[in-house]
Protein backbone atom coordinates (compact mmCIF):
# COMPACT_ATOMS: atom_id res chain seq x y z
CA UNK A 1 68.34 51.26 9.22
CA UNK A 2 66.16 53.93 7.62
CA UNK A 3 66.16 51.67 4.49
CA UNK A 4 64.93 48.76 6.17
CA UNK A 5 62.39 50.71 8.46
CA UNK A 6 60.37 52.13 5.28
CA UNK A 7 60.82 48.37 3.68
CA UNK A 8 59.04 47.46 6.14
CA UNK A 9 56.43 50.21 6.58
CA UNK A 10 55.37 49.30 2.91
CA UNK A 11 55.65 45.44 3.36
CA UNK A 12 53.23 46.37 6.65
CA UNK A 13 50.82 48.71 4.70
CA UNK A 14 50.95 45.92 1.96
CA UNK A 15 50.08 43.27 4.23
CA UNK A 16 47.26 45.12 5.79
CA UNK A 17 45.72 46.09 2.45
CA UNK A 18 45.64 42.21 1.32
CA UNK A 19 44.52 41.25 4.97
CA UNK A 20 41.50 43.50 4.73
CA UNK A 21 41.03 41.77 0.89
CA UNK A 22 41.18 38.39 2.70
CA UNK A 23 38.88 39.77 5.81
CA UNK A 24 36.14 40.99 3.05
CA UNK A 25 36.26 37.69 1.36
CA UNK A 26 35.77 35.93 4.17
CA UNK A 27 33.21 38.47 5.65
CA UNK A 28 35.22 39.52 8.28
CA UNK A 29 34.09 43.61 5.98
CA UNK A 30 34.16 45.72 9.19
CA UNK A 31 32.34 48.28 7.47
CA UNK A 32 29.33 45.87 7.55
CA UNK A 33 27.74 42.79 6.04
CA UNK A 34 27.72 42.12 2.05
CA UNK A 35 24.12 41.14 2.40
CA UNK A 36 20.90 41.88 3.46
CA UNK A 37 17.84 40.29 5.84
CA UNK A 38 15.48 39.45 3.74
CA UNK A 39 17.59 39.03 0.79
CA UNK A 40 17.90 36.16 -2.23
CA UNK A 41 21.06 34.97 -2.89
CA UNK A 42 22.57 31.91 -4.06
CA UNK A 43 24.29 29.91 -1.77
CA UNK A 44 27.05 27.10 -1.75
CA UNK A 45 26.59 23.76 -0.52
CA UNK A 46 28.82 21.02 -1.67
CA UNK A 47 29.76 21.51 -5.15
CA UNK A 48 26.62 23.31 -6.37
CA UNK A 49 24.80 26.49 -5.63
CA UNK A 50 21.18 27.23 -4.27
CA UNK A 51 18.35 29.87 -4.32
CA UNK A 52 18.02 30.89 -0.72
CA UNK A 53 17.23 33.59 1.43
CA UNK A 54 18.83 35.61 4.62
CA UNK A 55 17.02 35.69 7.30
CA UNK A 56 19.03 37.40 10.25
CA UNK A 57 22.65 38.35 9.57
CA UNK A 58 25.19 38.24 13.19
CA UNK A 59 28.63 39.21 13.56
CA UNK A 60 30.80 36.89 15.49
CA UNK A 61 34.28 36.95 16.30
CA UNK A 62 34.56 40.02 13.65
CA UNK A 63 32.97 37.35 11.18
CA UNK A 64 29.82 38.18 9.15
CA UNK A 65 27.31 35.04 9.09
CA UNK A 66 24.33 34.68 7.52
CA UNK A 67 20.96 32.35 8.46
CA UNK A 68 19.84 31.48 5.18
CA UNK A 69 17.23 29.30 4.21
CA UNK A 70 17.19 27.51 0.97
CA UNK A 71 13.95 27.99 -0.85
CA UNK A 72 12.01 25.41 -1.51
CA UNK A 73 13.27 22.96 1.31
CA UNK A 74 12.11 22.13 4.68
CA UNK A 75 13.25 24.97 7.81
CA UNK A 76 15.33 22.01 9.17
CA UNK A 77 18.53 22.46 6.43
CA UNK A 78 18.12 25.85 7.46
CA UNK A 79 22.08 27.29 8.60
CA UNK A 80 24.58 29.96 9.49
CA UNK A 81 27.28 30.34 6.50
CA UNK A 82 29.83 32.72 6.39
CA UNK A 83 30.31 35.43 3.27
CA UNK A 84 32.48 32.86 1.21
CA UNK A 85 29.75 30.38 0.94
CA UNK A 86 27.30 33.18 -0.85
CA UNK A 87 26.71 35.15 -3.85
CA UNK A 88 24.89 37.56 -5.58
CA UNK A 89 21.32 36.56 -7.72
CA UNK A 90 22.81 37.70 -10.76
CA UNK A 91 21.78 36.26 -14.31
CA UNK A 92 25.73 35.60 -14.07
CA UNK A 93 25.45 33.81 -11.45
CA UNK A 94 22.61 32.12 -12.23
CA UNK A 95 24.24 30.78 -15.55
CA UNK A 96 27.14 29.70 -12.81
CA UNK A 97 24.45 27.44 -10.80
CA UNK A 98 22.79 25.88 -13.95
CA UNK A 99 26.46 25.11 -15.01
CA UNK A 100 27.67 23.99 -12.00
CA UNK A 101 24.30 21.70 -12.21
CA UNK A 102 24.76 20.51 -15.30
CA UNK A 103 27.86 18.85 -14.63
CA UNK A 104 26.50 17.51 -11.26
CA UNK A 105 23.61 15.53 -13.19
CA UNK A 106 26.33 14.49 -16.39
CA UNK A 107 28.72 13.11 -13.24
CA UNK A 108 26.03 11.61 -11.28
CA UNK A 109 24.21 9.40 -14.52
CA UNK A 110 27.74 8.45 -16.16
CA UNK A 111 28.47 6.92 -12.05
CA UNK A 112 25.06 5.69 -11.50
CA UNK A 113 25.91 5.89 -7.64
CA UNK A 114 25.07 8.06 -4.45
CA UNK A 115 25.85 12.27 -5.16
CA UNK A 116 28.63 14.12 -3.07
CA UNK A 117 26.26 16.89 -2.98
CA UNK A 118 24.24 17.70 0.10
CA UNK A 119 21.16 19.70 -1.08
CA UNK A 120 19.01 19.09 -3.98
CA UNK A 121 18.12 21.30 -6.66
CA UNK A 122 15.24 23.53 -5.64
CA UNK A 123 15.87 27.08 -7.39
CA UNK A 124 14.54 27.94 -10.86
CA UNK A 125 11.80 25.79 -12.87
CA UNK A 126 11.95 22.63 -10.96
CA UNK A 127 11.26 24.02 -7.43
CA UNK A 128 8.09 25.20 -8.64
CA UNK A 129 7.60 21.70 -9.70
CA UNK A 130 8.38 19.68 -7.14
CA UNK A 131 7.54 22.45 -3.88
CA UNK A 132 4.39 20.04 -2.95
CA UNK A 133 6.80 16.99 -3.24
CA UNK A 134 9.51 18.26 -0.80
CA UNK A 135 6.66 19.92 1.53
CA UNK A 136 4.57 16.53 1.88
CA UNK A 137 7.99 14.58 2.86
CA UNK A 138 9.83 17.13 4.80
CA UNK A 139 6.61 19.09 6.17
CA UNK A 140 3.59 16.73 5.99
CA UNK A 141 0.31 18.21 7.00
CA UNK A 142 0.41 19.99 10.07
CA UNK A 143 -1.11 19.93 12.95
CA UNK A 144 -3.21 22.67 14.31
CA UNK A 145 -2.87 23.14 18.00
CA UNK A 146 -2.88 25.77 20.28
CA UNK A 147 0.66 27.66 20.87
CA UNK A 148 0.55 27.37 24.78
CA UNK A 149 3.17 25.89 26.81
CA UNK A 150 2.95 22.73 26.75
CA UNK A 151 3.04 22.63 23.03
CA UNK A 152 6.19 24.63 22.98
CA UNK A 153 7.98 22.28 25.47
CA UNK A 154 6.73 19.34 22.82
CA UNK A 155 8.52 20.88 20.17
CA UNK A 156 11.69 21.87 21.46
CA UNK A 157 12.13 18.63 22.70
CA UNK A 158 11.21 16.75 19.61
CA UNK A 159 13.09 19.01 17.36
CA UNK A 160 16.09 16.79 19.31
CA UNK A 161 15.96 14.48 16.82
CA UNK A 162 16.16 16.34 13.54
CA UNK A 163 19.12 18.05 14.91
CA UNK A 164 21.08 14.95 15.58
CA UNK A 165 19.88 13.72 12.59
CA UNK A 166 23.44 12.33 11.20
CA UNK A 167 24.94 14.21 8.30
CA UNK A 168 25.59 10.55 5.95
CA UNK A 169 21.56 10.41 6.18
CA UNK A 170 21.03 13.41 5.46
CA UNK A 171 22.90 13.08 2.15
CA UNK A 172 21.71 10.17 1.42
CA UNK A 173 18.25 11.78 1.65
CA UNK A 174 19.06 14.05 -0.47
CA UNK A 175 20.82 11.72 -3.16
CA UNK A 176 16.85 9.82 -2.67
CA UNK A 177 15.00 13.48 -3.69
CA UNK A 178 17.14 14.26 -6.36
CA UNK A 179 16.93 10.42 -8.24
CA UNK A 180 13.44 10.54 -8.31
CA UNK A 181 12.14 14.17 -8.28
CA UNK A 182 15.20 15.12 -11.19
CA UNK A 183 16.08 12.25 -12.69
CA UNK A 184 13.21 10.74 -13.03
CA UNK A 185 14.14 7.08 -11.43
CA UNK A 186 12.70 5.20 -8.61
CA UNK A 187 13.51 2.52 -6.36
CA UNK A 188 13.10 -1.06 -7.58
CA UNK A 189 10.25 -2.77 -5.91
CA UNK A 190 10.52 -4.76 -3.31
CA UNK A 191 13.25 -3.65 -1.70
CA UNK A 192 15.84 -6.15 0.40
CA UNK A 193 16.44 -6.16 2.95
CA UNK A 194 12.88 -4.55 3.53
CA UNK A 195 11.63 -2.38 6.47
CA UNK A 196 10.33 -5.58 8.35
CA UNK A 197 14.21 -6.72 7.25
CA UNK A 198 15.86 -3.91 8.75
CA UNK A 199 13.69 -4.13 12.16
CA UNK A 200 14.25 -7.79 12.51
CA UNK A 201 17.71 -7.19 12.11
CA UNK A 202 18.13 -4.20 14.53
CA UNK A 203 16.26 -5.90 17.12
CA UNK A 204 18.76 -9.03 16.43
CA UNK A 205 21.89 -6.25 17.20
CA UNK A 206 19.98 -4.80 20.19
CA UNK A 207 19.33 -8.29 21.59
CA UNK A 208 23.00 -9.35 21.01
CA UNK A 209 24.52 -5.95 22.21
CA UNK A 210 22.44 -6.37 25.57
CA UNK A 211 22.47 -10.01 26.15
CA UNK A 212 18.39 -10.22 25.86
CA UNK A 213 15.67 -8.99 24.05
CA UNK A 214 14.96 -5.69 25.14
CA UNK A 215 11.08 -5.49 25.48
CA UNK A 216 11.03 -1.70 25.37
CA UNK A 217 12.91 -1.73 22.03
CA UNK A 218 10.58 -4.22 20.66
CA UNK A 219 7.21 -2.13 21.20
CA UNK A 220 9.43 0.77 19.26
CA UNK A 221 10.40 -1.34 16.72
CA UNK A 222 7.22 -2.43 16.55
CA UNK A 223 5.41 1.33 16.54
CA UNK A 224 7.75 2.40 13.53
CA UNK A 225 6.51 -0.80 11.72
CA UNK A 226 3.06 0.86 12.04
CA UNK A 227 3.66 4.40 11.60
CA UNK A 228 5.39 3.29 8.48
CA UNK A 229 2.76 1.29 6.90
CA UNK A 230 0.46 4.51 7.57
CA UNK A 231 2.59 7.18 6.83
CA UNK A 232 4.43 5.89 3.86
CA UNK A 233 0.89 6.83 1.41
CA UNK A 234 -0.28 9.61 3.52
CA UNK A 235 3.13 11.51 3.56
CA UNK A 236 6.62 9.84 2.97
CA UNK A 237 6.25 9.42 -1.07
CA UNK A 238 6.52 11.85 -3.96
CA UNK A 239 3.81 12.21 -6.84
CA UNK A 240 6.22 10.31 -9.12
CA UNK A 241 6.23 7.32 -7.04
CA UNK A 242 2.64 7.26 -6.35
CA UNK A 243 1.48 4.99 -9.08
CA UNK A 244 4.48 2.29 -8.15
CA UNK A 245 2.85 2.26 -4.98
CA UNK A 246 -0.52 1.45 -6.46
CA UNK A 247 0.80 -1.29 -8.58
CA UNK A 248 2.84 -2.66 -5.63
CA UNK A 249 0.60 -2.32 -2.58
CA UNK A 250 -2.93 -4.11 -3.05
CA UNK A 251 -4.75 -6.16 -0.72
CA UNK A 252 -3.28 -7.16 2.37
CA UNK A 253 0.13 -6.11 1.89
CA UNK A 254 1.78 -4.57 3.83
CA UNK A 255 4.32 -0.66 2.53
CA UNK A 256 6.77 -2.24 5.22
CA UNK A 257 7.07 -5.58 3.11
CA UNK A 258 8.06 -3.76 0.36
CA UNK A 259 10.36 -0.71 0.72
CA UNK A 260 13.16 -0.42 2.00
CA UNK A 261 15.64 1.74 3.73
CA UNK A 262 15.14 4.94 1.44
CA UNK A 263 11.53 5.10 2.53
CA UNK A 264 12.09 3.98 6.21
CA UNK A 265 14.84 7.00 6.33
CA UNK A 266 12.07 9.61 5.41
CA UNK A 267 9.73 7.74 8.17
CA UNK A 268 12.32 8.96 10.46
CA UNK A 269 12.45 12.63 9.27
CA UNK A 270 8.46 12.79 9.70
CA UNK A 271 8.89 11.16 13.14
CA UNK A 272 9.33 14.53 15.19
CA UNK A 273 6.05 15.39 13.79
CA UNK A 274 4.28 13.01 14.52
CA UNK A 275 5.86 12.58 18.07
CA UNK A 276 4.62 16.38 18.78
CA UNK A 277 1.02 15.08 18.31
CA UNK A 278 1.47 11.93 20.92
CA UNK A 279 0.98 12.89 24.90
CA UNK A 280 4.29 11.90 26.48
CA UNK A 281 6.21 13.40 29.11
CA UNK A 282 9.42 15.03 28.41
CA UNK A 283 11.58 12.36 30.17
CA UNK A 284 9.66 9.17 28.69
CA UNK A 285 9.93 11.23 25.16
CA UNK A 286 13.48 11.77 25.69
CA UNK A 287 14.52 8.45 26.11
CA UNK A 288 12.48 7.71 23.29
CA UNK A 289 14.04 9.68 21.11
CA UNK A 290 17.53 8.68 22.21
CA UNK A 291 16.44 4.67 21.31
CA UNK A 292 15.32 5.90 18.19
CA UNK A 293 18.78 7.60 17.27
CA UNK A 294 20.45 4.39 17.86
CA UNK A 295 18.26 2.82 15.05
CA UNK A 296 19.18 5.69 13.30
CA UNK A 297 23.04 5.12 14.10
CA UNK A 298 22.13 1.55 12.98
CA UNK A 299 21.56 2.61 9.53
CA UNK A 300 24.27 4.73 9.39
CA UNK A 301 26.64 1.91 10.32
CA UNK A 302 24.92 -0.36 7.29
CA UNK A 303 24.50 2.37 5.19
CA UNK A 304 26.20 0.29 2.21
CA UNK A 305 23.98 -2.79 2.72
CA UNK A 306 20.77 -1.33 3.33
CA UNK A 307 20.84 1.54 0.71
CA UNK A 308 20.61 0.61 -2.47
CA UNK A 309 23.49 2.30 -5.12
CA UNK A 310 21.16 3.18 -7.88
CA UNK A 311 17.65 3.38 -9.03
CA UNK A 312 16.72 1.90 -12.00
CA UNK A 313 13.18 2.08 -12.43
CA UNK A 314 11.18 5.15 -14.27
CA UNK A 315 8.47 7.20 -13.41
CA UNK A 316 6.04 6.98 -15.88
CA UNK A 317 4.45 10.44 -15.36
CA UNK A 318 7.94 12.03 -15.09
CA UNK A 319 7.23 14.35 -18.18
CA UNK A 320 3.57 15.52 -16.07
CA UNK A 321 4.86 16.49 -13.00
């Protein structure tokens, strides 16, 4: 009995030590967090690791998390991550990210198809690069408004949409940033289906789904037709695409009778923005947003047909920019 009673005291004292091993891995380091507010790290996501920084730092459940936000990118990829998904800027692990990235780009050209990552590259020489890029899609130019009230209740309301945003578009907005702001390809143009495609053909599921034409679906559809044929120059394209559009848009034409999904997805990541700037009232802007999910849902459920697999044009002033 005294044998087997200091067995197990060991095996228990054993146990604990490699518990509090596992804890501290996992963040779950009672004696505090293993980083900092306020500082760089690098920070898993998918198979790769990026530059980002902590901005508050909770402990829930007896877990460690961290807000980070990844340099470079828009405040909406913004999350809580726990101490396994981080690591220390170190030229070590530094070398570990380029590495890592590396492989990612070998993988992704010998495939020629859609990345399993979900964030793209935006630490070391290319963010620099391509910050203006990422900040006219994902940021446009703001608006300047008073902070009152009302303008609060505006964006809490539209910010509905970029959090329900669904995760399959969200990678495949990334897999669009990384083709043509590090790889150096663009989208073959014109697209098909195009926008006008897509809209014809939502409004075609709507009408079916319902048993009629819905008439409020049709003004929407027909709103995103012209916010996208404004927007798409203005905000929704990156420098290395600008001169396709030039050489593809002249006269009468019209962006929507040319792109395609890629660009119509970005339309939608702008939308919340330019919804804060329209005078609505929360219920009529919540309804609206909840019809303009469902086109979103829409594209997730063609994703395959809509998307194209691979972009095979070049950007001519990838070298410049």
């Amino acid at each position: 009995m005294g044998s087997s009673s200091n067995t197990n005291t060991s095996g228990g004292a054993s146990d604990k030590e490699e518990k509090k091993k596992e804890d501290k891995i996992k963040g779950k380091d009672s004696s505090g967090p293993s980083f900092k507010e306020n500082e760089r790290v690098l920070a898993y996501h998918g198979p790769l690791l990026y530059e980002a920084k902590v901005q508050r730092i909770e402990n829930h459940e007896d877990e460690w998390r961290y807000f980070v936000h990844y340099l470079g990118w828009n405040k909406n990829w913004d999350e809580w991550v726990a101490n396994d998904r981080l690591l220390e800027l170190t030229e070590e692990n530094v070398r570990k990210q380029q590495e890592l990235d590396k492989n990612q780009v070998v993988d992704k050209t010998m495939k020629s198809g859609r990345s399993t990552q979900h964030k793209p590259k935006v630490s070391n020489a290319d963010a620099k690069a391509d910050k203006d890029d990422t900040k006219s899609l994902m940021k446009g130019k703001k608006r300047k408004s008073q902070l009152g009230t009302e303008d609060k209740e505006k964006r809490s309301s539209h910010s509905l949409l970029v959090l329900q945003f669904p995760l399959p578009l969200k990678k495949q907005l990334v897999d669009d940033w990384e083709f043509v702001t590090q790889m150096g390809k663009l989208v073959k143009l014109p697209r098909s289906p195009t926008v006008d495609d897509i809209l014809k053909k939502y409004l075609e599921h709507r009408a079916k789904k319902d048993g009629k034409i819905n008439d409020s679906y049709a003004e929407i559809l027909k709103g995103l037709r012209c916010y996208f044929d404004k927007a798409l120059p203005a905000m929704l394209l990156y420098k290395k695409e600008r001169d396709q559009y030039a050489e593809e848009v002249k006269g009468d034409v019209s962006p929507s009778t040319v792109y395609g999904a890629e660009h119509l997805l970005r339309l939608f990541v702008k939308l919340p923005e330019l919804l804060a700037s329209v005078n609505m009232e929360e219920d009529a802007l919540n309804k609206l947003q909840l019809k303009l999910l469902d086109v979103l849902k829409f594209l997730q459920k063609n994703q395959i047909t809509f998307f194209t697999s691979a972009y095979d044009g070049s950007c001519k002033d990838a070298a410049d920019s």
